[in-house]
C-alpha atoms as a PDB file:
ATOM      1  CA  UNK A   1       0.000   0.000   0.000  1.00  0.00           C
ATOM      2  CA  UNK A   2       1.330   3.763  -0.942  1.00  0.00           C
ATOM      3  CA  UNK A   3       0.630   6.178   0.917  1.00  0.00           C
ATOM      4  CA  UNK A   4       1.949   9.994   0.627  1.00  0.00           C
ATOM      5  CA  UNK A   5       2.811  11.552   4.236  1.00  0.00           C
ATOM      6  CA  UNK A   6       2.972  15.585   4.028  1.00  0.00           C
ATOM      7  CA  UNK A   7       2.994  18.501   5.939  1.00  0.00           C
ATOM      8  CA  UNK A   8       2.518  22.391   5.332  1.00  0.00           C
ATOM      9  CA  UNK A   9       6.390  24.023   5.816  1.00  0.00           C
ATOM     10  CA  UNK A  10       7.743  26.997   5.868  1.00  0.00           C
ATOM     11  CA  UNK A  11       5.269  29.046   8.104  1.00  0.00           C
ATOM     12  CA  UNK A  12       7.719  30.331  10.500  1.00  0.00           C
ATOM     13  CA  UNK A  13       7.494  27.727  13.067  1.00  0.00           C
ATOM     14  CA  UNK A  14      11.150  26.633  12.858  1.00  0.00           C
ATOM     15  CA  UNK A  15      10.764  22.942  12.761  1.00  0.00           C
ATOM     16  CA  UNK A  16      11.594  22.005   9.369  1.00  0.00           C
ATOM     17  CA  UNK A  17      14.619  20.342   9.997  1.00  0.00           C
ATOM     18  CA  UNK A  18      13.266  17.974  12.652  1.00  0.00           C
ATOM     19  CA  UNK A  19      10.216  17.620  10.492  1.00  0.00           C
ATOM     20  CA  UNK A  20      11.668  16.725   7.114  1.00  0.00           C
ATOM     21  CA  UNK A  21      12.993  13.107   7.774  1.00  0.00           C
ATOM     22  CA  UNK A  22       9.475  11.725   8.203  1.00  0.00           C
ATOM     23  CA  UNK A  23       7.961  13.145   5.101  1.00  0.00           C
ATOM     24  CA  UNK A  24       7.239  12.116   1.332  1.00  0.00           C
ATOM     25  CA  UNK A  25       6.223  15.643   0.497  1.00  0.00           C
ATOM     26  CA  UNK A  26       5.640  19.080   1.606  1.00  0.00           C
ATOM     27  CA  UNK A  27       3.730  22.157   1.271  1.00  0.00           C
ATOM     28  CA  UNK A  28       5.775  25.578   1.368  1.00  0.00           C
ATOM     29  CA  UNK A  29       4.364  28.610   1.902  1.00  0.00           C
ATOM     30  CA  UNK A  30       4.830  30.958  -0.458  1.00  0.00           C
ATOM     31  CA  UNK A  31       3.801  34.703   0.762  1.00  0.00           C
ATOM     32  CA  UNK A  32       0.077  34.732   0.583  1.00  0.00           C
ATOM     33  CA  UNK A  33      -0.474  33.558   4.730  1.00  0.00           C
ATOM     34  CA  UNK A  34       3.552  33.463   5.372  1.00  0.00           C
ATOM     35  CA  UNK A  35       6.581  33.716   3.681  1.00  0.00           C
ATOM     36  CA  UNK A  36       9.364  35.219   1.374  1.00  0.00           C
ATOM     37  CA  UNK A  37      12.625  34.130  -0.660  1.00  0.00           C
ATOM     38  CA  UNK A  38      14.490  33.383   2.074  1.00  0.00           C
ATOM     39  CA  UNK A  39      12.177  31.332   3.959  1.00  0.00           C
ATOM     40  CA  UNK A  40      11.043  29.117   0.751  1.00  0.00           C
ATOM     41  CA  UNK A  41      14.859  28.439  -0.058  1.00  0.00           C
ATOM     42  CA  UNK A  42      15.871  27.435   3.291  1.00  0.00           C
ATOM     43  CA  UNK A  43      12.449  24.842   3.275  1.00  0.00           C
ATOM     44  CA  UNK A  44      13.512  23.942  -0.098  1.00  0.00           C
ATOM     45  CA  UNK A  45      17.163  23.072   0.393  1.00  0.00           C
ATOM     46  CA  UNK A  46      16.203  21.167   3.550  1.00  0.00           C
ATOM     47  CA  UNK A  47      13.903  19.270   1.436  1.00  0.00           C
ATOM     48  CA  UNK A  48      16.910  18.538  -1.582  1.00  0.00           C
ATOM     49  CA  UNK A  49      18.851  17.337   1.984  1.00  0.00           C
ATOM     50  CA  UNK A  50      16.249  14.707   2.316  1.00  0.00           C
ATOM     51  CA  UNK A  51      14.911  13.687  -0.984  1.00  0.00           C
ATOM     52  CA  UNK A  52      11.376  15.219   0.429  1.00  0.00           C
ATOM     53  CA  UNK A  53       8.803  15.899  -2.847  1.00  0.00           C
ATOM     54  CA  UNK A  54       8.163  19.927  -2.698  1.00  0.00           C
ATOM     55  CA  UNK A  55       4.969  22.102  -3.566  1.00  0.00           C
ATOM     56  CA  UNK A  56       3.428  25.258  -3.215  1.00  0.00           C
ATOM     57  CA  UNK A  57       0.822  26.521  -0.614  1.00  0.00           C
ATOM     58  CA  UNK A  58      -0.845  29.605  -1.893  1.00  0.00           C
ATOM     59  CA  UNK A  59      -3.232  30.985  -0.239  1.00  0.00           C
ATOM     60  CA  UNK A  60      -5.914  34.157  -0.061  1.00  0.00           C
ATOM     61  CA  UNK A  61      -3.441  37.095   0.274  1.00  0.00           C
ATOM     62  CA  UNK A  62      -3.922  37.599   4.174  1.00  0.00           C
ATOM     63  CA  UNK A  63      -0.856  37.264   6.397  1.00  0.00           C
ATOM     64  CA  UNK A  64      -2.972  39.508   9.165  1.00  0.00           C
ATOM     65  CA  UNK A  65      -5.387  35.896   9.738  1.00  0.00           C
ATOM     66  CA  UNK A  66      -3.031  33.570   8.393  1.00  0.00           C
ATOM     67  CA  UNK A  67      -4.772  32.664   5.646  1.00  0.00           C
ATOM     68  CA  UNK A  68      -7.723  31.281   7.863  1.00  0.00           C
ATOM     69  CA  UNK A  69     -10.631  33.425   6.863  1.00  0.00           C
ATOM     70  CA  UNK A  70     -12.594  33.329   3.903  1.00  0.00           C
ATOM     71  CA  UNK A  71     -12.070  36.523   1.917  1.00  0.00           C
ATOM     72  CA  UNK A  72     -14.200  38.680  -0.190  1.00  0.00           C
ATOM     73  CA  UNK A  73     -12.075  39.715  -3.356  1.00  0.00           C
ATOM     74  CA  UNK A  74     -12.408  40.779  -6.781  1.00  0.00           C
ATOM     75  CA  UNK A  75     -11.644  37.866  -9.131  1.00  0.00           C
ATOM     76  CA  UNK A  76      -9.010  39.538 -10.712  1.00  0.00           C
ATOM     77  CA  UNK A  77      -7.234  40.959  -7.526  1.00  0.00           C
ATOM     78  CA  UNK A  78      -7.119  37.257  -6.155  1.00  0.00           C
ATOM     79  CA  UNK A  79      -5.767  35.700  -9.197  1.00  0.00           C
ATOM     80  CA  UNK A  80      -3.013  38.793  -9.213  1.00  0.00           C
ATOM     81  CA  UNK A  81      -2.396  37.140  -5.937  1.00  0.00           C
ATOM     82  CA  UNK A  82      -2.356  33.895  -6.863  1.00  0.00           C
ATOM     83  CA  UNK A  83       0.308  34.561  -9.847  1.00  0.00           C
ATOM     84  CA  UNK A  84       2.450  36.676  -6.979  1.00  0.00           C
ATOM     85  CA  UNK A  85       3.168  33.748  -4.763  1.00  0.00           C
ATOM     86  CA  UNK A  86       3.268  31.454  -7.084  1.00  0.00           C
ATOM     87  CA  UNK A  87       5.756  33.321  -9.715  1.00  0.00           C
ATOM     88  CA  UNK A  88       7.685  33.473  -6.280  1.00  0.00           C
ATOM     89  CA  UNK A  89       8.001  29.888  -5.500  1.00  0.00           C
ATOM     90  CA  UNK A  90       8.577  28.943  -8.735  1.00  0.00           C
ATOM     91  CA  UNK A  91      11.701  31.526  -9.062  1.00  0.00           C
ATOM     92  CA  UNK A  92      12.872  29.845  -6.247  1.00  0.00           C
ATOM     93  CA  UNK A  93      12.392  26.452  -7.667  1.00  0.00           C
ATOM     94  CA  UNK A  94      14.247  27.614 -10.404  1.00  0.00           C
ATOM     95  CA  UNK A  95      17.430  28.759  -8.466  1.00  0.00           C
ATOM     96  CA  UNK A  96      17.772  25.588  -7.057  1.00  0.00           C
ATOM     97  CA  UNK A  97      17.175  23.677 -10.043  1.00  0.00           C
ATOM     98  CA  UNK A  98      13.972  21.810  -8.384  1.00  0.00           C
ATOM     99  CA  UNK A  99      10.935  20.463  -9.544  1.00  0.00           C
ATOM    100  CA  UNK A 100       7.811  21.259  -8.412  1.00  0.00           C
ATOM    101  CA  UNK A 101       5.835  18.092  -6.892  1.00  0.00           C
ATOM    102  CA  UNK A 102       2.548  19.720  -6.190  1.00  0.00           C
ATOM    103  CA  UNK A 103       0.171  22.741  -5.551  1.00  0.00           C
ATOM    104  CA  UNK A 104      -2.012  22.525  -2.531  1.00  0.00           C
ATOM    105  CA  UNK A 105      -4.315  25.822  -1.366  1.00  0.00           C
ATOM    106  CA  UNK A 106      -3.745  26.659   2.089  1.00  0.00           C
ATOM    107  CA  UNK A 107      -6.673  27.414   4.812  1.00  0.00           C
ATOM    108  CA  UNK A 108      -9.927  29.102   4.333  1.00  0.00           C
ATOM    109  CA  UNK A 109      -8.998  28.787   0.320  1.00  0.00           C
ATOM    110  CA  UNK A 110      -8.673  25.428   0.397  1.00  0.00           C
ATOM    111  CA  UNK A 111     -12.092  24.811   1.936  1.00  0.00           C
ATOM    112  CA  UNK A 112     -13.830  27.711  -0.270  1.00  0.00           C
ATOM    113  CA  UNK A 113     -12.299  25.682  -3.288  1.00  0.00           C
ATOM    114  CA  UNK A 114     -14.606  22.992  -2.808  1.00  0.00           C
ATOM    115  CA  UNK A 115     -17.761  25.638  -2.781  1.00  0.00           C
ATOM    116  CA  UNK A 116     -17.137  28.247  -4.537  1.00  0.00           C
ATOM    117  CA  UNK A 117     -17.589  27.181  -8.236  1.00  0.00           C
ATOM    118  CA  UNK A 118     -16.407  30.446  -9.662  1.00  0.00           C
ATOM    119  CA  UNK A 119     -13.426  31.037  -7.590  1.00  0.00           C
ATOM    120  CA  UNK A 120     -12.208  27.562  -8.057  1.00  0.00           C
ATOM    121  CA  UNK A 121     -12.430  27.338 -11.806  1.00  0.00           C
ATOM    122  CA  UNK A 122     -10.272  31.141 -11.454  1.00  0.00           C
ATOM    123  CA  UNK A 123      -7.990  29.545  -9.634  1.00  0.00           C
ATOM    124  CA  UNK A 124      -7.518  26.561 -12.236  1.00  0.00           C
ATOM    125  CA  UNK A 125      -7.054  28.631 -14.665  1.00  0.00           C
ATOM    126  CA  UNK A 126      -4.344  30.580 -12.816  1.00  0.00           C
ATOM    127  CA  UNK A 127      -2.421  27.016 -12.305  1.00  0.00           C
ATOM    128  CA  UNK A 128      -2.807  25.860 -15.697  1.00  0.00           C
ATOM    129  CA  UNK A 129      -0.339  28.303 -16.433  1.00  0.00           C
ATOM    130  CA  UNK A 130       2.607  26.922 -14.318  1.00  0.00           C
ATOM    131  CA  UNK A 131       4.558  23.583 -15.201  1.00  0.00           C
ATOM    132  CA  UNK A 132       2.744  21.685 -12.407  1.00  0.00           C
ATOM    133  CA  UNK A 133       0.002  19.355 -13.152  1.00  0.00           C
ATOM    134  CA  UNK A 134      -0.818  17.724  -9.641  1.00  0.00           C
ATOM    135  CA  UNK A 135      -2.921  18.954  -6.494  1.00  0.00           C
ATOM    136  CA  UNK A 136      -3.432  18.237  -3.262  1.00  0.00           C
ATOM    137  CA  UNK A 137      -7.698  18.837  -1.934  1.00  0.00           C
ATOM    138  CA  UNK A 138      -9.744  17.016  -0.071  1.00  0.00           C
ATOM    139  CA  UNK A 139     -12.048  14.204  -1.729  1.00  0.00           C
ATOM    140  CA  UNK A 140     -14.580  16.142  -3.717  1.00  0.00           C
ATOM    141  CA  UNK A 141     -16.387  15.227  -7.005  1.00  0.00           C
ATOM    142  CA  UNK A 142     -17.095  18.580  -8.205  1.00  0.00           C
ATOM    143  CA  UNK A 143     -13.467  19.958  -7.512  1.00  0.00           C
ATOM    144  CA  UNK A 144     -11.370  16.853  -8.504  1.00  0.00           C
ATOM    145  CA  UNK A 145     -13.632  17.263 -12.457  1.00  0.00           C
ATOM    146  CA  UNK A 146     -13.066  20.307 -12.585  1.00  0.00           C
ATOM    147  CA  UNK A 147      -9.567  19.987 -12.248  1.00  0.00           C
ATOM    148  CA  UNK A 148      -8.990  16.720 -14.586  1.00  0.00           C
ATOM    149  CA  UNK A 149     -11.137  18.672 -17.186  1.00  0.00           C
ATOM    150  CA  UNK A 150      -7.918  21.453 -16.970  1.00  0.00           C
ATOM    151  CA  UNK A 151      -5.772  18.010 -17.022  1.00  0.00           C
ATOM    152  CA  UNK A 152      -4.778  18.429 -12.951  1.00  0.00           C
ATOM    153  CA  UNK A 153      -4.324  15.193 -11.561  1.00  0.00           C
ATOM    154  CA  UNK A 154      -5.371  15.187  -8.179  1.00  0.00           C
ATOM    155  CA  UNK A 155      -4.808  13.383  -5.063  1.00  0.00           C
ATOM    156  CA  UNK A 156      -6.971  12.678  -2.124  1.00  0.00           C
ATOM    157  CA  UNK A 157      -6.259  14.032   0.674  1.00  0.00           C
ATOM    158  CA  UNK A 158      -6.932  13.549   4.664  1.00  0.00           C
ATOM    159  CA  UNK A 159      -6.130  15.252   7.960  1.00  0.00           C
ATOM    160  CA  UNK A 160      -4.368  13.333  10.621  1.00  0.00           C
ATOM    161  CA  UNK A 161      -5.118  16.239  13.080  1.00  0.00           C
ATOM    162  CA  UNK A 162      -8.541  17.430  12.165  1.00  0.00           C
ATOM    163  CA  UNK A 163     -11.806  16.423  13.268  1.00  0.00           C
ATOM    164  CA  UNK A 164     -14.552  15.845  10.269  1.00  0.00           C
ATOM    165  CA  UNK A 165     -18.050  17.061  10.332  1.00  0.00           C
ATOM    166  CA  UNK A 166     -21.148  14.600   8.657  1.00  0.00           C
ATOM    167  CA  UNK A 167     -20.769  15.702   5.362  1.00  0.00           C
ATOM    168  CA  UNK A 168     -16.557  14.689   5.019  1.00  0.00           C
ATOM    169  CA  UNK A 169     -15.784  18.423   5.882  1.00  0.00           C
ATOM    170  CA  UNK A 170     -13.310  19.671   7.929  1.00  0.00           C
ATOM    171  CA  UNK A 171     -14.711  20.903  11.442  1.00  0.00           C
ATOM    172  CA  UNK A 172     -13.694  24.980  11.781  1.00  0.00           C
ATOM    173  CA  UNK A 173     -10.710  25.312  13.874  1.00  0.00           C
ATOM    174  CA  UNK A 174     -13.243  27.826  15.722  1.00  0.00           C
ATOM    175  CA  UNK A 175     -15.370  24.927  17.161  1.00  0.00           C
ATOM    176  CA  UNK A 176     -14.395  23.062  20.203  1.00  0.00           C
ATOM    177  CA  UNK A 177     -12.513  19.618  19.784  1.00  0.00           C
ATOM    178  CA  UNK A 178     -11.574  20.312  15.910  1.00  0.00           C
ATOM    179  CA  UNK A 179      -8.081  19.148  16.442  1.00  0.00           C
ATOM    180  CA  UNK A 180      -6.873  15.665  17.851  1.00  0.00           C
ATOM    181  CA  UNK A 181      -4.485  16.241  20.659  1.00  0.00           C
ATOM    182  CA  UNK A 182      -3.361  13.045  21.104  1.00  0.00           C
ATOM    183  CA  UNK A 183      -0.633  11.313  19.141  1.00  0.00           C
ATOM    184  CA  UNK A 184      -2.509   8.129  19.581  1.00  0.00           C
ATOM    185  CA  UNK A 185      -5.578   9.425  18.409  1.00  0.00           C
ATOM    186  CA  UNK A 186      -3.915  10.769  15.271  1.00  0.00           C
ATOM    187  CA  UNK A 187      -2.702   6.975  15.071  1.00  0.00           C
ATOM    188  CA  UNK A 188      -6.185   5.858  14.974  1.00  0.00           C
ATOM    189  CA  UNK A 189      -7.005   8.736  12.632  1.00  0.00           C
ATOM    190  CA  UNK A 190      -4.520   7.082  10.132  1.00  0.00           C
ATOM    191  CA  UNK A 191      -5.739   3.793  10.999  1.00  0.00           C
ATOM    192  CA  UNK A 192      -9.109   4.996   9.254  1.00  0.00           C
ATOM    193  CA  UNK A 193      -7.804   7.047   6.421  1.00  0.00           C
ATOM    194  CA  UNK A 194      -5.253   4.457   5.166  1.00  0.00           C
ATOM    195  CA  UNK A 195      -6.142   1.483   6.330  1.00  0.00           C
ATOM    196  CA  UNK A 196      -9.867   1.204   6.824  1.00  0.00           C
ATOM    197  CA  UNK A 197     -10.588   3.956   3.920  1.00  0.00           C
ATOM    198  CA  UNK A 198     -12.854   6.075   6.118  1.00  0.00           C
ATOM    199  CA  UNK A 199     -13.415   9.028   7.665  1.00  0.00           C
ATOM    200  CA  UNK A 200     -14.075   9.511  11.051  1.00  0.00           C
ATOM    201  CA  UNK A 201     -17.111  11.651  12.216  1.00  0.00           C
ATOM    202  CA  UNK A 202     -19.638  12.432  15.386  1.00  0.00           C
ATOM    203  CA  UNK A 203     -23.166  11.763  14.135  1.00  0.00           C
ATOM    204  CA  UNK A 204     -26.524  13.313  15.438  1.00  0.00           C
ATOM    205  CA  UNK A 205     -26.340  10.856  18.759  1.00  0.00           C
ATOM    206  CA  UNK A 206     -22.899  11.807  19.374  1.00  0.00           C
ATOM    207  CA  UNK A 207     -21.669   8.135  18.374  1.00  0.00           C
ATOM    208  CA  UNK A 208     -18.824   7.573  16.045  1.00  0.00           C
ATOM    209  CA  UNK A 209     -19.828   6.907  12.027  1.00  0.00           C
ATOM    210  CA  UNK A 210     -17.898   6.622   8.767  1.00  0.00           C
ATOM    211  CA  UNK A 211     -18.190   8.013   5.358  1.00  0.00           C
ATOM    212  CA  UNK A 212     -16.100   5.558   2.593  1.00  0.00           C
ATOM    213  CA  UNK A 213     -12.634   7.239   1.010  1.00  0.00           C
ATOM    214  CA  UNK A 214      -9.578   6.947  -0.629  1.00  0.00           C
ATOM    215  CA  UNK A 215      -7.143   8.609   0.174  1.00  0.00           C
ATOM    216  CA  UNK A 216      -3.615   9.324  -1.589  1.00  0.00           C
ATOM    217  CA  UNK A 217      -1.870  11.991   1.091  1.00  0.00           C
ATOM    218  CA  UNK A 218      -2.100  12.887   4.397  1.00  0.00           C
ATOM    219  CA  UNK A 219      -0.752  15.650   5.900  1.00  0.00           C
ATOM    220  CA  UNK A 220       0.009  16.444   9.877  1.00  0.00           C
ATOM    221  CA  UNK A 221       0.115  20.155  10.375  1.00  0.00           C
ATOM    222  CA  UNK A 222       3.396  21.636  11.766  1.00  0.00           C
ATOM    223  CA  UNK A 223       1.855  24.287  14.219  1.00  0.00           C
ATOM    224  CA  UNK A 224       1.496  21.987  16.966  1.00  0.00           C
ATOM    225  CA  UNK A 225       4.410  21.584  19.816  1.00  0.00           C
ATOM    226  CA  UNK A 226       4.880  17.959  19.478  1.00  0.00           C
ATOM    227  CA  UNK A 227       4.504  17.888  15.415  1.00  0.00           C
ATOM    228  CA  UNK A 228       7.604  16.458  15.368  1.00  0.00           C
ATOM    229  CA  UNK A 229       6.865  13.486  17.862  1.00  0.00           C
ATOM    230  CA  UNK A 230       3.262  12.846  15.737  1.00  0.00           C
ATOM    231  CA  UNK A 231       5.350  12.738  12.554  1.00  0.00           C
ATOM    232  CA  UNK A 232       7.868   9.804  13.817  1.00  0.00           C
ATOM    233  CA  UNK A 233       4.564   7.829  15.482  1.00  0.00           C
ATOM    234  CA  UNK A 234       2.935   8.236  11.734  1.00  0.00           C
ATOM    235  CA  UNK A 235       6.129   7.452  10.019  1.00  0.00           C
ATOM    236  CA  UNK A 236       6.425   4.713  12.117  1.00  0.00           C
ATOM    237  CA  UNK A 237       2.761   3.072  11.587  1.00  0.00           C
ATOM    238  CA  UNK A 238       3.686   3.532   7.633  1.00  0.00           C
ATOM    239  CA  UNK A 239       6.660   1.499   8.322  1.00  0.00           C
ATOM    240  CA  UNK A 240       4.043  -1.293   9.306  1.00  0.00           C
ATOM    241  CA  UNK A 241       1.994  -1.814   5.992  1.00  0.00           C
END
């Protein structure tokens, strides 16, 4: 069974380094939430270091809410944003004679994506434009069609840290108990993804139920103070199948 393990780098937390010997892939950030030059060179040259699979993480130009609010902007002004952090990654790339792996939308964009017809086929269109043909979203019909109809290919992806609501959604960070805490809970949480192919979710009677996936990455986010110890118990429970 292969499984892609990612996380989203390069948004000033400092932990790259520890971070980058459990991962298949990353996400760097690339000035929309966080970010600049410097920062996506020195996530990119630790990811050379360890053969680690790079993208970019655009997001809605917002470094005031890190990219975590949905945002009201003119079509054109958010693909001018769009080409900004992405003509900045990919200058990078270039310096360092990489390739890119992957684009994945970071935060409130990457949910709005999945709703906002418009906005997602602007974004597409934005993409289509740089020499990257895969993305990273969340299992979604509409989305993932619209994409292969630009010829994306896109993977699946689920949230080792995140709570899901009934409809395969991730819960707000706003609402209580949207993260796991626990490192064995995140465990299970892979268990699920991977192994089992479902998701995880509190129904109306506050019982456990499952909606059917398949999923091709997961990612652990790198905000948390023991990302590093999650990533080496995931790494780990890949090591097992």
């Amino acid at each position: 069974m292969a499984i892609d393990f990612n996380a989203d780098l390069g948004e000033g937390y400092g932990n790259e380094a520890a971070l980058m010997p459990f991962l298949d892939s990353c996400s760097i950030a690339c000035g929309g939430h966080y970010g600049n030059a410097k920062s996506i060179e020195s996530a990119l040259d630790l990811a050379w270091a360890h053969e680690v699979k790079v993208g970019a993480h655009p997001s809605y130009p917002d470094p005031l809410h890190f990219g975590r609010q949905s945002m009201s902007i003119p079509l054109k002004a958010f693909q001018a944003a769009i080409e900004k952090q992405l003509d900045l990654f990919f200058n990078s790339l270039e310096k360092k004679s990489m390739q890119c792996h992957h684009i994945k939308a970071h935060g409130a964009l990457y949910s709005d994506l999945l709703s906002r017809e418009e906005l997602a086929g602007v974004y597409l269109e934005t993409l289509s434009n740089y020499p990257c043909t895969l993305l990273y979203t969340m299992p979604h019909k509409e989305f993932a069609g619209a994409a292969n109809a630009k010829s994306f290919k896109v993977f699946s992806e689920g949230f080792l840290d995140r709570r899901y609501n009934a409809q395969g959604y991730l819960i707000a960070r706003s609402s209580k108990n949207a993260q796991l805490e626990k490192t064995s809970d995140i465990i299970i949480q892979w268990e699920n993804l991977v192994v089992k192919k479902r998701i995880p979710y509190q129904n109306s009677q506050g019982k456990t139920a499952y909606i059917p996936t398949q999923i091709d990455t997961v990612c652990l986010h790198s905000d948390h103070p023991q990302a590093v110890e999650r990533a080496q118990a995931v790494r780990k429970a890949i090591s097992k199948i």
